[in-house]
Protein backbone atom coordinates (compact mmCIF):
# COMPACT_ATOMS: atom_id res chain seq x y z
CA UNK A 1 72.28 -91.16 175.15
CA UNK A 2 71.59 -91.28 178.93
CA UNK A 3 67.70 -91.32 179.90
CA UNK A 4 67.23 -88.65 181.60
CA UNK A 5 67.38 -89.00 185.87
CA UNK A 6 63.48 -89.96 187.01
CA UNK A 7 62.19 -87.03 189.16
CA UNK A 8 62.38 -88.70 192.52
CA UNK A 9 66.11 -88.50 191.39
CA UNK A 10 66.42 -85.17 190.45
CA UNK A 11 64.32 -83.88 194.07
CA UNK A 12 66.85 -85.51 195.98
CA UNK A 13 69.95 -84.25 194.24
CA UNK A 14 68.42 -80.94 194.73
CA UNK A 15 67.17 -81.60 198.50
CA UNK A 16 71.01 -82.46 198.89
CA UNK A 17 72.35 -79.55 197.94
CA UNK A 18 69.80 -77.06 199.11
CA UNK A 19 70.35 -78.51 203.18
CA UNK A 20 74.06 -78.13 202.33
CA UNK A 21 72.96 -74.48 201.50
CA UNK A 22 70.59 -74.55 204.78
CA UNK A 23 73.60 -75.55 206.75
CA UNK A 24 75.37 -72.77 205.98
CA UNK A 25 72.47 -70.25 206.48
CA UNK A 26 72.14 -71.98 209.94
CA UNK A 27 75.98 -71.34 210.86
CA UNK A 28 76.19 -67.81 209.20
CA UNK A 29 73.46 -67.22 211.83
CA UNK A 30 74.94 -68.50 214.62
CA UNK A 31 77.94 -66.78 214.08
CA UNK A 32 76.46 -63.66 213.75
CA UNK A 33 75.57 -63.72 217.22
CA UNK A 34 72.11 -62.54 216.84
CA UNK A 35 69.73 -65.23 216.80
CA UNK A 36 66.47 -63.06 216.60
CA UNK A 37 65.00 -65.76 219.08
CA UNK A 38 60.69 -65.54 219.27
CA UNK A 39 58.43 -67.67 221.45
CA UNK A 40 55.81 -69.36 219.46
CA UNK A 41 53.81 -70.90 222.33
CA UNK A 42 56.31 -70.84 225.20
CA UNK A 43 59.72 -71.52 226.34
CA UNK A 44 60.68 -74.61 224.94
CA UNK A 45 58.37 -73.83 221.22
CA UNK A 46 61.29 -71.37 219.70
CA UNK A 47 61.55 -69.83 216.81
CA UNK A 48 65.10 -67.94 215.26
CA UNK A 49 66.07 -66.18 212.35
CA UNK A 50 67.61 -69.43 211.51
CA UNK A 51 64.63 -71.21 210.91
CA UNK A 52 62.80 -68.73 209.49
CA UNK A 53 65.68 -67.95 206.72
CA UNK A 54 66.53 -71.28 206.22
CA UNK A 55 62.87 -72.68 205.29
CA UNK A 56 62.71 -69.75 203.08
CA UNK A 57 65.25 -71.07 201.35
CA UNK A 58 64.47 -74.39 200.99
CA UNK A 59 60.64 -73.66 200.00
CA UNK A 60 61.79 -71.28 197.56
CA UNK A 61 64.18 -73.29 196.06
CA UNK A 62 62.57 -76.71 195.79
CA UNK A 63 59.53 -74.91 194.33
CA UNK A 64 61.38 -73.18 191.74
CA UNK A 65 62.67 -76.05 190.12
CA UNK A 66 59.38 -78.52 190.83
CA UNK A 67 56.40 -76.11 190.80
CA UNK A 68 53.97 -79.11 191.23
CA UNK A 69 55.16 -80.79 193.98
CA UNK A 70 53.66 -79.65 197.84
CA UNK A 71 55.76 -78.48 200.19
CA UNK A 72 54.96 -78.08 203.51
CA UNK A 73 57.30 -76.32 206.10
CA UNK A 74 57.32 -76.03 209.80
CA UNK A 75 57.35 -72.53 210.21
CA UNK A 76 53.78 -70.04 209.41
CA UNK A 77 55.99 -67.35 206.98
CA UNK A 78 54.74 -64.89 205.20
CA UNK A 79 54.52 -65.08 201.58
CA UNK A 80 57.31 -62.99 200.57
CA UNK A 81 59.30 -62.81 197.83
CA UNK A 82 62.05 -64.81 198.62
CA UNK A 83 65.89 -62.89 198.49
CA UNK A 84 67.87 -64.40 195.45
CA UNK A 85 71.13 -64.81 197.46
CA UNK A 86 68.65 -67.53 199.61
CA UNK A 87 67.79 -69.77 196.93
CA UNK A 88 70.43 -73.11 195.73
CA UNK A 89 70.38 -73.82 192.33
CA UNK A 90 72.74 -77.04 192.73
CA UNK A 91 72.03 -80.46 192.68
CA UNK A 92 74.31 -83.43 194.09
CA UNK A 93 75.46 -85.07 190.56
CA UNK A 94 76.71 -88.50 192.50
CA UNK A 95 73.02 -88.76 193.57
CA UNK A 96 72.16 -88.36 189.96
CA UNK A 97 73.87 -90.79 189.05
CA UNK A 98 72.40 -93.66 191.22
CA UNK A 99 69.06 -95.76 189.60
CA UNK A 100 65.78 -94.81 191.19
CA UNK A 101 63.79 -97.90 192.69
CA UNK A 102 61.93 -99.64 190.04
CA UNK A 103 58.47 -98.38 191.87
CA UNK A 104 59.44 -94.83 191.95
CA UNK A 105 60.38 -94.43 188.09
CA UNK A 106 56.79 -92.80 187.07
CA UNK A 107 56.10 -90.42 189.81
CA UNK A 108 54.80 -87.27 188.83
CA UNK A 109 55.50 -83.41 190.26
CA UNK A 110 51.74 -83.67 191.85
CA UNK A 111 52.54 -86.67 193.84
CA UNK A 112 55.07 -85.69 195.70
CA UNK A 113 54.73 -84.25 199.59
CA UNK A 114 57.88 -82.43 200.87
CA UNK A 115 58.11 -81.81 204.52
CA UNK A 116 60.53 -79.32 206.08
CA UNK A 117 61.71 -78.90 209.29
CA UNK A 118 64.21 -75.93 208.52
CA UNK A 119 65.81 -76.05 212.13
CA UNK A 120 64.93 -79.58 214.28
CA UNK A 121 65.82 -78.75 217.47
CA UNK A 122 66.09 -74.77 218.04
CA UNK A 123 65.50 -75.10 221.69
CA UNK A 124 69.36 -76.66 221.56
CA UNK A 125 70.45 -74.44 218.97
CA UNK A 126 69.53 -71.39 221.15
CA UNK A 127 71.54 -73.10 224.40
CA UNK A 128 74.63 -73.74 222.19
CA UNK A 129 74.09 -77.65 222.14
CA UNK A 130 75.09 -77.74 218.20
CA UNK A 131 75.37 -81.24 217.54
CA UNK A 132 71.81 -82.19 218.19
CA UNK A 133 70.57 -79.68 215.21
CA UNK A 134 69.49 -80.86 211.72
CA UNK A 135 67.89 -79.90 208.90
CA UNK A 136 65.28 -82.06 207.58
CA UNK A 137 63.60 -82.73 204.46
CA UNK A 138 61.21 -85.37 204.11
CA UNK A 139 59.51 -87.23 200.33
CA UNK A 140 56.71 -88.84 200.50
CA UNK A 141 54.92 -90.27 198.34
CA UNK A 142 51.04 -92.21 197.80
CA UNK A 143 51.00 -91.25 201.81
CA UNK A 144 54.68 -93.00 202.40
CA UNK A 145 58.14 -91.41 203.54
CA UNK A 146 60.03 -92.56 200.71
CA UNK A 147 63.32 -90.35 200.64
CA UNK A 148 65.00 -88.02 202.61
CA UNK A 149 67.85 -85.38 203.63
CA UNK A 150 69.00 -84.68 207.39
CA UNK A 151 71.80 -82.47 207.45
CA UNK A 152 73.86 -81.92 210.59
CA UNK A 153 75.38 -78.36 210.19
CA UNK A 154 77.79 -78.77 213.22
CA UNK A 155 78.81 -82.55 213.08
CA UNK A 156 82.34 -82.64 214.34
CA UNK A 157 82.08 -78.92 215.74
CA UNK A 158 84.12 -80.25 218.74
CA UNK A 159 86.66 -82.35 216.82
CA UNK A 160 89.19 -79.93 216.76
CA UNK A 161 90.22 -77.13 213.59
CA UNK A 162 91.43 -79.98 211.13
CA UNK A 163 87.43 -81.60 210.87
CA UNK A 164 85.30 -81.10 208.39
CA UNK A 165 82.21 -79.35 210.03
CA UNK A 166 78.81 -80.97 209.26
CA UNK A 167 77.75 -83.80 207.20
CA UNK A 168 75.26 -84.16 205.08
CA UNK A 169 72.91 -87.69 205.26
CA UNK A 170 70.65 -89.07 202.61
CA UNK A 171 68.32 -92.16 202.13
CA UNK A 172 65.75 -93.46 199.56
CA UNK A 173 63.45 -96.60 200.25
CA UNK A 174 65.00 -99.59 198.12
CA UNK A 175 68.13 -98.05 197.61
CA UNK A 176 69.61 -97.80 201.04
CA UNK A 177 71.01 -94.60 203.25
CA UNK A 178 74.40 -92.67 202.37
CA UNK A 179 76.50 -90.37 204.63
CA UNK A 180 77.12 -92.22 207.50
CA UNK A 181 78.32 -95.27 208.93
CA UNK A 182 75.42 -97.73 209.55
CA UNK A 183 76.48 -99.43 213.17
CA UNK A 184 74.02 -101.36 215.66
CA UNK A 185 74.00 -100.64 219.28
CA UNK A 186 75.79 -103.00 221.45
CA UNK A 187 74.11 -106.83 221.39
CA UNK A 188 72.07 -107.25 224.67
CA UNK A 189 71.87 -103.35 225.70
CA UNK A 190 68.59 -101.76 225.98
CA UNK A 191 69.44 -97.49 225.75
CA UNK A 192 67.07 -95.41 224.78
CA UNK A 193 67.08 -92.05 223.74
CA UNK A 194 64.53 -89.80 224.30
CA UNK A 195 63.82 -86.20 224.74
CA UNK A 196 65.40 -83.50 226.34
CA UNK A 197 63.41 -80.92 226.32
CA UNK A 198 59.91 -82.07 226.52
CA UNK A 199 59.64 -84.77 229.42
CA UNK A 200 56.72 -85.30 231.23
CA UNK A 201 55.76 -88.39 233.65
CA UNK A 202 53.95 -89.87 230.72
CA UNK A 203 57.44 -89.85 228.83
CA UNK A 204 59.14 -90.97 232.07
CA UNK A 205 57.01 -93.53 233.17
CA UNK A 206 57.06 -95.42 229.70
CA UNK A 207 60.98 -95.37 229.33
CA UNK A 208 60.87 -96.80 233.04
CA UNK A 209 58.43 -99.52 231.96
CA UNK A 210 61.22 -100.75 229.33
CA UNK A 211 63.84 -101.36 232.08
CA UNK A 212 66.76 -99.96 229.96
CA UNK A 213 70.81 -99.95 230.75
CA UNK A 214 70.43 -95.85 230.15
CA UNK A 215 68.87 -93.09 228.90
CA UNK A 216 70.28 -90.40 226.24
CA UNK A 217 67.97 -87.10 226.34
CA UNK A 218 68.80 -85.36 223.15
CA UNK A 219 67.09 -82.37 221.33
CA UNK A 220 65.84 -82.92 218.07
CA UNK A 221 63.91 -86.01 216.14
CA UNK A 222 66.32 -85.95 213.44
CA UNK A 223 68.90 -86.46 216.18
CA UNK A 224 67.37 -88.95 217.89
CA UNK A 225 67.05 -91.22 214.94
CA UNK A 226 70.91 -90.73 214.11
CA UNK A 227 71.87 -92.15 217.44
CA UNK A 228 69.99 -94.91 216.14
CA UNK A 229 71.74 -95.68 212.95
CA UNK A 230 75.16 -95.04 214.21
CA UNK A 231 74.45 -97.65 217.20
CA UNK A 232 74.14 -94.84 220.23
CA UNK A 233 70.69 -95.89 220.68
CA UNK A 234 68.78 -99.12 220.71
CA UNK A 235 65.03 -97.23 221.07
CA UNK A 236 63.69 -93.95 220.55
CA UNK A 237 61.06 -93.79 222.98
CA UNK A 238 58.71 -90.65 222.96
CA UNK A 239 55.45 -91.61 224.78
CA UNK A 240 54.06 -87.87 224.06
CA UNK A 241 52.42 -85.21 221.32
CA UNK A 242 54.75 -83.17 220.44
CA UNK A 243 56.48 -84.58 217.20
CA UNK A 244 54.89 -83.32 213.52
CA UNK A 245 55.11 -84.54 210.46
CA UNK A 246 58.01 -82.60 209.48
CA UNK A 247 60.04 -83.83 212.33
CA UNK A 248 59.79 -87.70 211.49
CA UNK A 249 59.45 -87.81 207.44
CA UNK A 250 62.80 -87.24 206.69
CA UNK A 251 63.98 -89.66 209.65
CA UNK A 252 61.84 -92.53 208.49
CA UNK A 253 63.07 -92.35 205.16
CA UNK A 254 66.16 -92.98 205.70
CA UNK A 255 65.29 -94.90 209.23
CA UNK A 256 63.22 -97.35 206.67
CA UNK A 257 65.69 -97.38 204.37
CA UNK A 258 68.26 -99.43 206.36
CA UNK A 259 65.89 -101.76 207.73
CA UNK A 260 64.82 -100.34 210.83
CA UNK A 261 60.86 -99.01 211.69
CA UNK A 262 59.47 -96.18 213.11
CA UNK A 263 55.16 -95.75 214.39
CA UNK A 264 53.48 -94.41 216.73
CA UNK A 265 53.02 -95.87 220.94
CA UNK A 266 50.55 -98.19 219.51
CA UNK A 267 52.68 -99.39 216.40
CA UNK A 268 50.60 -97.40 213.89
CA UNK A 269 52.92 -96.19 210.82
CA UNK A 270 52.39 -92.18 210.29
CA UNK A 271 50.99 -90.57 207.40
CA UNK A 272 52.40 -87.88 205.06
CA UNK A 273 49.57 -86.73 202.90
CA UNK A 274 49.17 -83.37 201.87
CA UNK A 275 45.81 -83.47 204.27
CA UNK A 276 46.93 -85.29 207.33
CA UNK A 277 47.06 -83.44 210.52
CA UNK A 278 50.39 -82.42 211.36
CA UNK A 279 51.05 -83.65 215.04
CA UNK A 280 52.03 -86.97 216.02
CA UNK A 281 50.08 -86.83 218.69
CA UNK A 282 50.46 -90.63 219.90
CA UNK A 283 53.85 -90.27 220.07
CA UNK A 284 56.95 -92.23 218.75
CA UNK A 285 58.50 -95.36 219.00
CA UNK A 286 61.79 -96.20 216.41
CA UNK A 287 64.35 -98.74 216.85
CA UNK A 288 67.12 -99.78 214.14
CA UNK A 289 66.40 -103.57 214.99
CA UNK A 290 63.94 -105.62 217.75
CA UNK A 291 61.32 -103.72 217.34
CA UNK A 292 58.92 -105.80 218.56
CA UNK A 293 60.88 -106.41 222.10
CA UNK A 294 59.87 -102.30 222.64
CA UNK A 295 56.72 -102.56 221.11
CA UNK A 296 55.77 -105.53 223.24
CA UNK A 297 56.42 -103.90 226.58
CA UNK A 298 55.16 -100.49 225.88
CA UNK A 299 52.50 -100.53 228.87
CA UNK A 300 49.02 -99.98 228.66
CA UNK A 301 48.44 -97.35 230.92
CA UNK A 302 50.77 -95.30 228.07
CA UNK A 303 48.89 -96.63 225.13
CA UNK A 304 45.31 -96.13 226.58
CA UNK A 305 46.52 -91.83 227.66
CA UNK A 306 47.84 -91.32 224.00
CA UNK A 307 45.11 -91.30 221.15
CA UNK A 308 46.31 -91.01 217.82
């Protein structure tokens, strides 16, 4: 008989499916028309029903089937019980089926970190840019983003009635990324892609320093590092607080997973702990290749006004 899938295996298949559930708790939503939009410390720090449903879900569901494991989710909820029509039972079976990495075979429950970022980029969701929204959720493990889900719930929504609306993309460390089509930005092109909705001179002044071809502003971290893999992007440059832990975990996963690197403005690689603080607050720097030719001309001036 088979062995039976490790657990770091059996979370994914089940992270899978329950952002595929997400997705469509993010669309039903939208179509409803009535975001139930609430400021959490201003304008551009949103909150909707979306995100608040949809990390209900998720919570709920991953910590149904692995009791032990942390999970830690961007929005403060309370702890209700959770509606049975939110929770996803499923599990992707094709991920089941893959081997788990040699060094991830005797994880335990207790080991694992899961960090959720029910709705990355709500600001955008909220102005009708769909495309840059994802779901995230992030693995970590012994500190380290080892796995992880983005889902795009309205990939394709302008590719005409025939497409297949949103995609679902998945990575684990050692095993390589799934869902996509890996593609490197054009030889000899420096664009980077930052934010849209958080500049500041800081943020401007650092992308300047780099000299690039252009500039993408687009909402959302999971987005960001998408325009990476699919060769958009050369350099996500974010010389700013802002970013958490649940916005970069699942990114770096998969980031990591097809050889590229993401750290902090000084080149320091982020944390995922159940105890770490939860802002990046020395920014983020992520390229799919040459990441030393960003690193290297990241100024000082930037470095010496962001302290991680």
């Amino acid at each position: 008989s088979m062995a039976s899938p490790a657990l770091l295996m059996r979370v994914v298949a089940s992270a899978y499916s329950v952002a595929e559930k997400a997705a469509t708790i993010v669309r039903n939503v939208m179509a409803a028309g009535d975001l139930g939009i609430v400021e959490k410390t201003g304008a551009n720090d949103l909150q909707t029903k979306a995100d608040r449903l949809v990390q209900m879900s998720i919570c709920a569901s991953l910590a149904r089937k692995f009791p032990k494991v942390t999970i830690i989710g961007e929005e403060d909820l309370p702890g209700d019980e959770v509606n049975e029509e939110l929770i996803e039972h499923g599990h992707s079976e094709e991920i089941l089926k893959k081997t788990c990495p040699a060094q991830y075979t005797g994880i335990k429950e207790e080991e694992l970190v899961i960090w959720v970022d029910p709705l990355d980029g709500t600001k955008e969701y909220t102005e009708g840019l769909l495309d840059h929204v994802t779901v995230l959720i992030g693995i970590a493990y012994g500190g380290k983003a080892i796995a992880g889900v983005i889902n795009q719930p309205y990939y394709n929504y302008e590719a005409g009635a025939d497409a297949v609306l949103g995609r679902t993309i998945w990575g684990v460390l050692g095993m390589g990324a799934f869902g996509f089509q890996l593609t490197e930005a054009p030889a000899g092109k420096h664009i980077i892609v930052t934010t849209r909705s958080h500049s500041s001179t800081l943020v401007n002044d650092c992308i300047s320093a780099l000299n690039p071809d252009s500039v993408i502003r687009v909402g959302g971290a999971g987005n960001k590092i998408i325009q990476l893999i699919e060769g958009k992007a050369s350099a996500y440059v974010f010389a700013s607080p802002g970013c958490k832990k649940w916005d970069t975990c699942a990114p770096e996963a998969i980031l990591h997973a097809v050889g590229g690197k993401i750290t902090d403005i000084h080149g320091n690689s982020f944390q995922y702990n159940k105890e770490v603080k939860h802002m990046n607050s020395a920014g983020v720097l992520a390229t799919l290749r040459n990441y030393d030719y960003y690193a290297s001309r990241i100024p000082n001036t930037v470095k010496q006004s962001l302290v991680p």
